[in-house]
Structure formats: C-alpha cells, structure tokens
N, C-alpha and C. Protein backbone atom coordinates (compact mmCIF):
# COMPACT_ATOMS: atom_id res chain seq x y z
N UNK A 1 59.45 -21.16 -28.78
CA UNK A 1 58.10 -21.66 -28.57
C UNK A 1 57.07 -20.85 -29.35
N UNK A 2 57.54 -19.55 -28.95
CA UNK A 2 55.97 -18.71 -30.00
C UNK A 2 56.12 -19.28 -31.73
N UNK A 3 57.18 -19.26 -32.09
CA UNK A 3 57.25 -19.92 -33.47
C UNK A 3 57.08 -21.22 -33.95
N UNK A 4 56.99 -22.46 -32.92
CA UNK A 4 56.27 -23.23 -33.33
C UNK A 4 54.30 -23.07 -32.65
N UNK A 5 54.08 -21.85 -32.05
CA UNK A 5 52.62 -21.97 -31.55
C UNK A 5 52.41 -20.60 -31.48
N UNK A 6 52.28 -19.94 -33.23
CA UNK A 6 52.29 -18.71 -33.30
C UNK A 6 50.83 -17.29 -32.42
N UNK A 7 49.95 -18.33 -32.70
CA UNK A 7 48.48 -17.99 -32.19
C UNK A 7 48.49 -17.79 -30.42
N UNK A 8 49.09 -18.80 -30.17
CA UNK A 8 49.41 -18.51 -28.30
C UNK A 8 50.18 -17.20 -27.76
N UNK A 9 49.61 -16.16 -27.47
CA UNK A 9 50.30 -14.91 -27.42
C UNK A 9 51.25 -14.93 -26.00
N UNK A 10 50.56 -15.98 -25.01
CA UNK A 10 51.64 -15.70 -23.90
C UNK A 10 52.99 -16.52 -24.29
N UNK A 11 52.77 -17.46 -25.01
CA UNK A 11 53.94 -17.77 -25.27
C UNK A 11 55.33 -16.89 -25.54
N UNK A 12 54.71 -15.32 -25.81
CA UNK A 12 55.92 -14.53 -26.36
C UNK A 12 56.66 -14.65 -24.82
N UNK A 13 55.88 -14.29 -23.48
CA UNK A 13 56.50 -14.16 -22.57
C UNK A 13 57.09 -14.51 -21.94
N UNK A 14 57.33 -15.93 -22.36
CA UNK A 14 58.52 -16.88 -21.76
C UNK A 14 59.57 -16.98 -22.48
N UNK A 15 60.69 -16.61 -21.57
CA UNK A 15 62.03 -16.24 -21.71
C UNK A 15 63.23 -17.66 -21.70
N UNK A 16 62.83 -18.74 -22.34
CA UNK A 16 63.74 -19.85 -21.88
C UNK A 16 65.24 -20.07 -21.68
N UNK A 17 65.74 -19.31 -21.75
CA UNK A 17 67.47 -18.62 -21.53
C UNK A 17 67.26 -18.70 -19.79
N UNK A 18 66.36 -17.20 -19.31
CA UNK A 18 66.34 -16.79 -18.09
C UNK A 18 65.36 -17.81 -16.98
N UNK A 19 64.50 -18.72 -17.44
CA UNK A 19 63.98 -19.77 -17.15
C UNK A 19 64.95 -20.84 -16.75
N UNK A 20 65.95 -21.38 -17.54
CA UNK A 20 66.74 -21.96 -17.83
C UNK A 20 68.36 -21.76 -16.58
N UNK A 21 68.31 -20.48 -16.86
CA UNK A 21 69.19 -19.91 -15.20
C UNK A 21 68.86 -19.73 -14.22
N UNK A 22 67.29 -19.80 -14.56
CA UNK A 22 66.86 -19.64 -12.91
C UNK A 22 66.64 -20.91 -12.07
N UNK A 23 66.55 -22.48 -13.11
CA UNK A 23 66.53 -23.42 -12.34
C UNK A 23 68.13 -24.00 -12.13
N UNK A 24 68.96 -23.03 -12.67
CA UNK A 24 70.67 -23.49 -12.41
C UNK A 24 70.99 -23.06 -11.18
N UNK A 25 70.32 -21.52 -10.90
CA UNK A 25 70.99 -20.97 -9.98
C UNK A 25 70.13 -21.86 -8.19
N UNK A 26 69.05 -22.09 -8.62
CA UNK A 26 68.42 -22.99 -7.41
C UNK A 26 69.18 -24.26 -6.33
N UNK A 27 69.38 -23.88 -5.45
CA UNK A 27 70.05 -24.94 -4.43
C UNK A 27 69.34 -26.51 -4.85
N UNK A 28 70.06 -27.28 -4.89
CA UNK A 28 69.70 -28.64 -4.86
C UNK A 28 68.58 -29.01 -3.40
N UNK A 29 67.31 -29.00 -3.83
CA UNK A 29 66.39 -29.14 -2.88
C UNK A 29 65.73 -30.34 -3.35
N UNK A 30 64.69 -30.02 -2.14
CA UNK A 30 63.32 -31.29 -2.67
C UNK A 30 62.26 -30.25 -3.42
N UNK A 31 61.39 -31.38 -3.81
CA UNK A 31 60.67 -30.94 -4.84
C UNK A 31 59.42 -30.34 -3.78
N UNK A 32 59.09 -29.62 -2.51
CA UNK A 32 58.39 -29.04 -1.58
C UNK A 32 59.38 -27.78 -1.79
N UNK A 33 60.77 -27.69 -1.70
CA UNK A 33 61.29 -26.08 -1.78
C UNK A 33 60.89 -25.60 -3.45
N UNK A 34 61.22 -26.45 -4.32
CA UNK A 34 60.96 -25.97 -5.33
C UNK A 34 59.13 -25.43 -6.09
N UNK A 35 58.49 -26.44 -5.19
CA UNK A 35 56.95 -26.03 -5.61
C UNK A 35 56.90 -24.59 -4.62
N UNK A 36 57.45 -24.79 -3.43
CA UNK A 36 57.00 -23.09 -2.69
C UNK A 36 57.68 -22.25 -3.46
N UNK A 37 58.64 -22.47 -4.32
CA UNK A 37 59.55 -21.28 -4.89
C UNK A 37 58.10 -20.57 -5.99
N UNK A 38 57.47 -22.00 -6.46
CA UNK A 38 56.75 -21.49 -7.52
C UNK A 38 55.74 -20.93 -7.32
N UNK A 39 54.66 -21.03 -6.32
CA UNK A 39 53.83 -20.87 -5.84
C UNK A 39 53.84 -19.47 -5.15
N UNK A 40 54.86 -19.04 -4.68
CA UNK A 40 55.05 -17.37 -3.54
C UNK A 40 56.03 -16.63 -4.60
N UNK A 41 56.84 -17.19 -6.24
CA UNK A 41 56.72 -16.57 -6.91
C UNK A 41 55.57 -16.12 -8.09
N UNK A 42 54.56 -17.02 -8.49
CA UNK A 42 54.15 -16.71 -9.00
C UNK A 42 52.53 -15.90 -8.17
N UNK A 43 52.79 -15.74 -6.91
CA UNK A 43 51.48 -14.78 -6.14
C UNK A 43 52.17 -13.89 -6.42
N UNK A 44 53.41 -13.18 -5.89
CA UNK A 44 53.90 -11.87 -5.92
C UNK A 44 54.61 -11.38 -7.04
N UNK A 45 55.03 -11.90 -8.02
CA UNK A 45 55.63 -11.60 -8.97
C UNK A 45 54.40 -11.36 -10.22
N UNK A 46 53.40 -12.12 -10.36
CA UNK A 46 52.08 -12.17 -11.32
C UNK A 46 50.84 -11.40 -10.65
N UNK A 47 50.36 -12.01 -9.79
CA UNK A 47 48.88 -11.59 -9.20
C UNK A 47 49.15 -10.21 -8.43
N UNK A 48 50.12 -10.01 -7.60
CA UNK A 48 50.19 -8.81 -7.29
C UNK A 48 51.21 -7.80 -7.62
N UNK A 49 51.75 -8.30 -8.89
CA UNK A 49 52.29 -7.15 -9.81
C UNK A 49 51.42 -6.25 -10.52
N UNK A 50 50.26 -7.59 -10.58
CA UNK A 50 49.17 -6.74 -11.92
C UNK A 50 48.36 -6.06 -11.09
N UNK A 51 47.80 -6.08 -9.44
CA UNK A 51 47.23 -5.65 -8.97
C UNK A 51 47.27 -4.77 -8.12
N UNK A 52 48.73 -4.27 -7.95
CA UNK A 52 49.19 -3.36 -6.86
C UNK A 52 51.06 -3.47 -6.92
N UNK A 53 50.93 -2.55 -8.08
CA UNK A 53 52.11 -2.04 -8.37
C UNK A 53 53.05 -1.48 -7.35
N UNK A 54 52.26 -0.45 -6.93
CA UNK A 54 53.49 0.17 -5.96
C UNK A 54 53.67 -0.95 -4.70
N UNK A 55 52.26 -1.77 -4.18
CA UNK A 55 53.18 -2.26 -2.95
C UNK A 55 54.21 -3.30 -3.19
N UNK A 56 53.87 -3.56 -4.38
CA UNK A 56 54.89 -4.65 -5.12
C UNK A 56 56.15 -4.15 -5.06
N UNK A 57 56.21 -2.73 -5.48
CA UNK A 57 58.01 -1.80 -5.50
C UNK A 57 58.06 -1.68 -4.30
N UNK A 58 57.20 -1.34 -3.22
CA UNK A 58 57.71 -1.42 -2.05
C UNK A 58 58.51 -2.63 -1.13
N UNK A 59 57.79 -3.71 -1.25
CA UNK A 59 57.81 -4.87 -0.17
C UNK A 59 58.31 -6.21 -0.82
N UNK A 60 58.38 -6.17 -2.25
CA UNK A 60 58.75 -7.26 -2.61
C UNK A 60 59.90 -7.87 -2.87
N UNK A 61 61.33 -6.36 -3.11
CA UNK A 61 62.64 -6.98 -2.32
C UNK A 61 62.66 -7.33 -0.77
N UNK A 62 62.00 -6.60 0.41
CA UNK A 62 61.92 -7.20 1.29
C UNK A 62 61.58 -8.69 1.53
N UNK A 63 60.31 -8.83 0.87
CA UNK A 63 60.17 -9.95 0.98
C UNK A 63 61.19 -11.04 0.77
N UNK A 64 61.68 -10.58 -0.71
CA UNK A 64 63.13 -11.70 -1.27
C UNK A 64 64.39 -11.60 -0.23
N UNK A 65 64.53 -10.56 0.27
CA UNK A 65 65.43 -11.07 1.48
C UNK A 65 64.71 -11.56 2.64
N UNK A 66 64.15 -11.44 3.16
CA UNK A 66 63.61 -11.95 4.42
C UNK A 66 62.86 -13.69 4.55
N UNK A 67 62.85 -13.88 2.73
CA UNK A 67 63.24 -15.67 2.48
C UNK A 67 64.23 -16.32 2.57
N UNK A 68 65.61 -15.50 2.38
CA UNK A 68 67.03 -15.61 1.84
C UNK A 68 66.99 -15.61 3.62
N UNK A 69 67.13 -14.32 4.47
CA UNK A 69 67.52 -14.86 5.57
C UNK A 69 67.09 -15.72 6.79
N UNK A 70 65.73 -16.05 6.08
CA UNK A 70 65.00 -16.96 6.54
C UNK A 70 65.87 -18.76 6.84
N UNK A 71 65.77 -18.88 5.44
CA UNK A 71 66.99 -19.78 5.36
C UNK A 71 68.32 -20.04 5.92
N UNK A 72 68.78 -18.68 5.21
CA UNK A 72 70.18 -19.16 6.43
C UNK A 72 70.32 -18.89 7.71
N UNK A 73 68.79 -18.44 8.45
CA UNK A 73 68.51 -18.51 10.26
C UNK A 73 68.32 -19.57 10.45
N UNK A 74 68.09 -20.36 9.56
CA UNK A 74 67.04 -21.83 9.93
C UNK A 74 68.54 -23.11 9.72
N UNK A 75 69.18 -22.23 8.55
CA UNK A 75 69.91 -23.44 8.81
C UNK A 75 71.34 -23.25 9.85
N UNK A 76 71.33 -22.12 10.23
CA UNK A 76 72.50 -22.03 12.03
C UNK A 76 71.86 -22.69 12.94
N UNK A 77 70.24 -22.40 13.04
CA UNK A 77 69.65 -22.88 14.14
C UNK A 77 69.45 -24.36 14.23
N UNK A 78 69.94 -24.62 12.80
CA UNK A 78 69.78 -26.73 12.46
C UNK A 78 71.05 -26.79 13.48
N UNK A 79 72.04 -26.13 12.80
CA UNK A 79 73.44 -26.68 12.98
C UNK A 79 73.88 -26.54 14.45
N UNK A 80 73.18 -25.60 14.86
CA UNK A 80 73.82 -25.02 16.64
C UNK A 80 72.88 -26.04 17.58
N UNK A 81 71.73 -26.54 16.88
CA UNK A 81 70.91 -27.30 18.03
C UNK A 81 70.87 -29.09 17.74
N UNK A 82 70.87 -28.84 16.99
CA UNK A 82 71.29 -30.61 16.13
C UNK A 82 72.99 -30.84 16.48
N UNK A 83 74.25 -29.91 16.03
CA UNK A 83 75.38 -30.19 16.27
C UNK A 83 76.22 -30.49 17.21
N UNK A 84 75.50 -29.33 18.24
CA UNK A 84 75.96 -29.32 19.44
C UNK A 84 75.77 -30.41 20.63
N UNK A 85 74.91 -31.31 20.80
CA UNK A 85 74.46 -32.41 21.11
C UNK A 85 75.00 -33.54 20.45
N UNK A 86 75.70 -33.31 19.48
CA UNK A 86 75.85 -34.23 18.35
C UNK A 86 75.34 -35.53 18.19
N UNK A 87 74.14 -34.45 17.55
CA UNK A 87 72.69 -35.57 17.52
C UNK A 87 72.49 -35.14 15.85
N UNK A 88 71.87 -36.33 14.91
CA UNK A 88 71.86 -35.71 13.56
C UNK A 88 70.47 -36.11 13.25
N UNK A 89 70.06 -35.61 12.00
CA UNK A 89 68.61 -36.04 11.44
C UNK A 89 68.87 -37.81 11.07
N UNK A 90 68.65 -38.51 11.04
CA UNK A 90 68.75 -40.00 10.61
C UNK A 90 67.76 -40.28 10.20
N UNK A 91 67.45 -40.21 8.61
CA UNK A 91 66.21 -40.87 7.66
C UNK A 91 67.23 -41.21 6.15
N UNK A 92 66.23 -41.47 5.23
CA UNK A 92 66.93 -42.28 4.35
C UNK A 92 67.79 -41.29 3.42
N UNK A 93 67.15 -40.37 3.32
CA UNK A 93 67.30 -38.78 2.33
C UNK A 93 69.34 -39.15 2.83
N UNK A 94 69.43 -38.97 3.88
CA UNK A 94 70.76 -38.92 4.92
C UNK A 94 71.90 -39.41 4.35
N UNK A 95 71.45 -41.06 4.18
CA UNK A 95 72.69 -41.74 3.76
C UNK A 95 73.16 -42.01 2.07
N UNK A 96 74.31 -41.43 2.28
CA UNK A 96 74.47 -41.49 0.84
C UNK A 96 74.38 -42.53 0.03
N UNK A 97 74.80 -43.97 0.59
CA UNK A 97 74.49 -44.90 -0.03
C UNK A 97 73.66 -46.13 0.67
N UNK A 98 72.81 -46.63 0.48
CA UNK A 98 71.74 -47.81 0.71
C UNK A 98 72.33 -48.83 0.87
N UNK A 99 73.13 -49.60 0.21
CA UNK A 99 73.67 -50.78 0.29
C UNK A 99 74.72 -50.47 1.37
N UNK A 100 74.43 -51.94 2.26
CA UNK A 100 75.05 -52.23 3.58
C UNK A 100 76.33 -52.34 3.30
N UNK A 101 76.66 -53.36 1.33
CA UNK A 101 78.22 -53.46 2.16
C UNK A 101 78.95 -52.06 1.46
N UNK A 102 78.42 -50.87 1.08
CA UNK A 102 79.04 -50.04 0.30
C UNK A 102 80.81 -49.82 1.10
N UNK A 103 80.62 -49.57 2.44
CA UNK A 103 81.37 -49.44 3.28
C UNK A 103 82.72 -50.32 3.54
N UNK A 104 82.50 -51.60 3.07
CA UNK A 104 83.27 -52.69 2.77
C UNK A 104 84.61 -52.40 1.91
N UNK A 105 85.56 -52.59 2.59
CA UNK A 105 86.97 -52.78 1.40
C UNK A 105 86.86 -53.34 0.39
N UNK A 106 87.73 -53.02 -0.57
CA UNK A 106 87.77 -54.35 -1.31
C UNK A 106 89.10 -54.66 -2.39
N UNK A 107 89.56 -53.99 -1.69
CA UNK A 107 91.20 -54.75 -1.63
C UNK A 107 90.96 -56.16 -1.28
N UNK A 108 91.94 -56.43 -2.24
CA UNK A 108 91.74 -58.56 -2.12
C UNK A 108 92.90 -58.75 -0.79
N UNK A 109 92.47 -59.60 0.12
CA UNK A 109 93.41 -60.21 1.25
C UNK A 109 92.64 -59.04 2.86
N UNK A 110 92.00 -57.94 2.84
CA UNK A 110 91.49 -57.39 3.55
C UNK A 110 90.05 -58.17 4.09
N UNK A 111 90.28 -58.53 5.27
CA UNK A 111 89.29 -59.01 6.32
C UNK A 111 88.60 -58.06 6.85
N UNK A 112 87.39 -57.95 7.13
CA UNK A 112 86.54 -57.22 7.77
C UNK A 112 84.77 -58.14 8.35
N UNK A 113 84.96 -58.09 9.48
CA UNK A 113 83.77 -58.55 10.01
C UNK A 113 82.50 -58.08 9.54
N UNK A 114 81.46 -58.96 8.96
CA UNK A 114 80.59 -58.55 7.73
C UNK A 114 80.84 -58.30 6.36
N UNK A 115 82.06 -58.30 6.08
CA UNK A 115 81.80 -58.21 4.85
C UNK A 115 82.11 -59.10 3.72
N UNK A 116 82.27 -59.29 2.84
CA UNK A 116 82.81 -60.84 1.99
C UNK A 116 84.16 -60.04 1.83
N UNK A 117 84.99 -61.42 1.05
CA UNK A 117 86.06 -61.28 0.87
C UNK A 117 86.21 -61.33 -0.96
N UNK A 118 86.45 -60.32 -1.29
CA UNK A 118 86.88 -60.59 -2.75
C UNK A 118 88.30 -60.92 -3.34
C-alpha cells in the first residue's frame, strides 16, 4: 500500500500479512463480535498506548484474558442453563437450512409424509 500511496505516511504502518492473520485466527462470529473486537482494540491498543504507556504494560494482558475468559464463562453458562432443561435458542441464525423440504429423502421409491416423491 505505501508504494502505491507514497505521500500517506500511515500507510507504512499497516502490516497486511499480520492483518490478514488476525482476521484468520477470529472465531466465526457476527459482525457485533467483530465491530467490538475493533472498537476495545483500537481504544487500548492506539489511544491508550499513546497516552499511558505503563498502564497499558500493566493491565492490558489482563484485560486480553479476562475477554478470553469472559467468553468461555458465558459460553458454560449458555450450555449448563439452556442444556440442561433441554431448551435451545430457536431463531433463524439456528437452522442450518431454510427450506422445509431440505430434510426430505430422496431416494426414488421412499415415502415420507410431506414430502414429494422423486
């Protein structure tokens, strides 16, 4: 990038390799985990790198774990209170496929109530 937009100096600072791994290594989310990723990285990693160095060396691996186990508290507490009842989230995100007859055989000579026969 800096070499096709030599005059743009921040351009030197983007690393598109490590840019590039950092959206590989990201869990398959919605686009709400991925804007908070950007948003509480770029406060603590930019604004209060430049403005407070040391509490940055202090608190800001804490912080990166205490997101990490944030997560995986949140998701035992899905699984132990949702599972155990065996009660589930039911919205559309859920089902893997939309179409009613996905579920349908379709081996030729197989009957099934609802579904056609091919």
């Amino acid at each position: 990038l800096s070499k096709l937009f030599p005059k743009e100096e921040w351009l030197k600072l983007i690393n598109i390799p490590v840019l590039l791994g950092g959206f590989a290594s990201m869990p398959p989310a919605t686009p709400v985990n991925i804007g908070t990723w950007i948003v509480i990285g770029s406060i603590f990693n930019y604004f209060i790198f430049r403005s407070r160095k040391g509490w940055w060396q202090r608190y800001n691996y804490v912080l990166s774990a205490s997101m990490d186990a944030g997560t995986a508290f949140m998701g035992v507490l899905l699984y132990f209170s949702l599972g155990s009842e065996n009660k589930g989230i039911k919205w559309w995100g859920t089902e893997i496929d939309h179409c009613p007859l996905a579920s349908c055989p379709t081996a030729p000579g197989i009957s099934v109530k609802g579904c056609p026969l091919f």
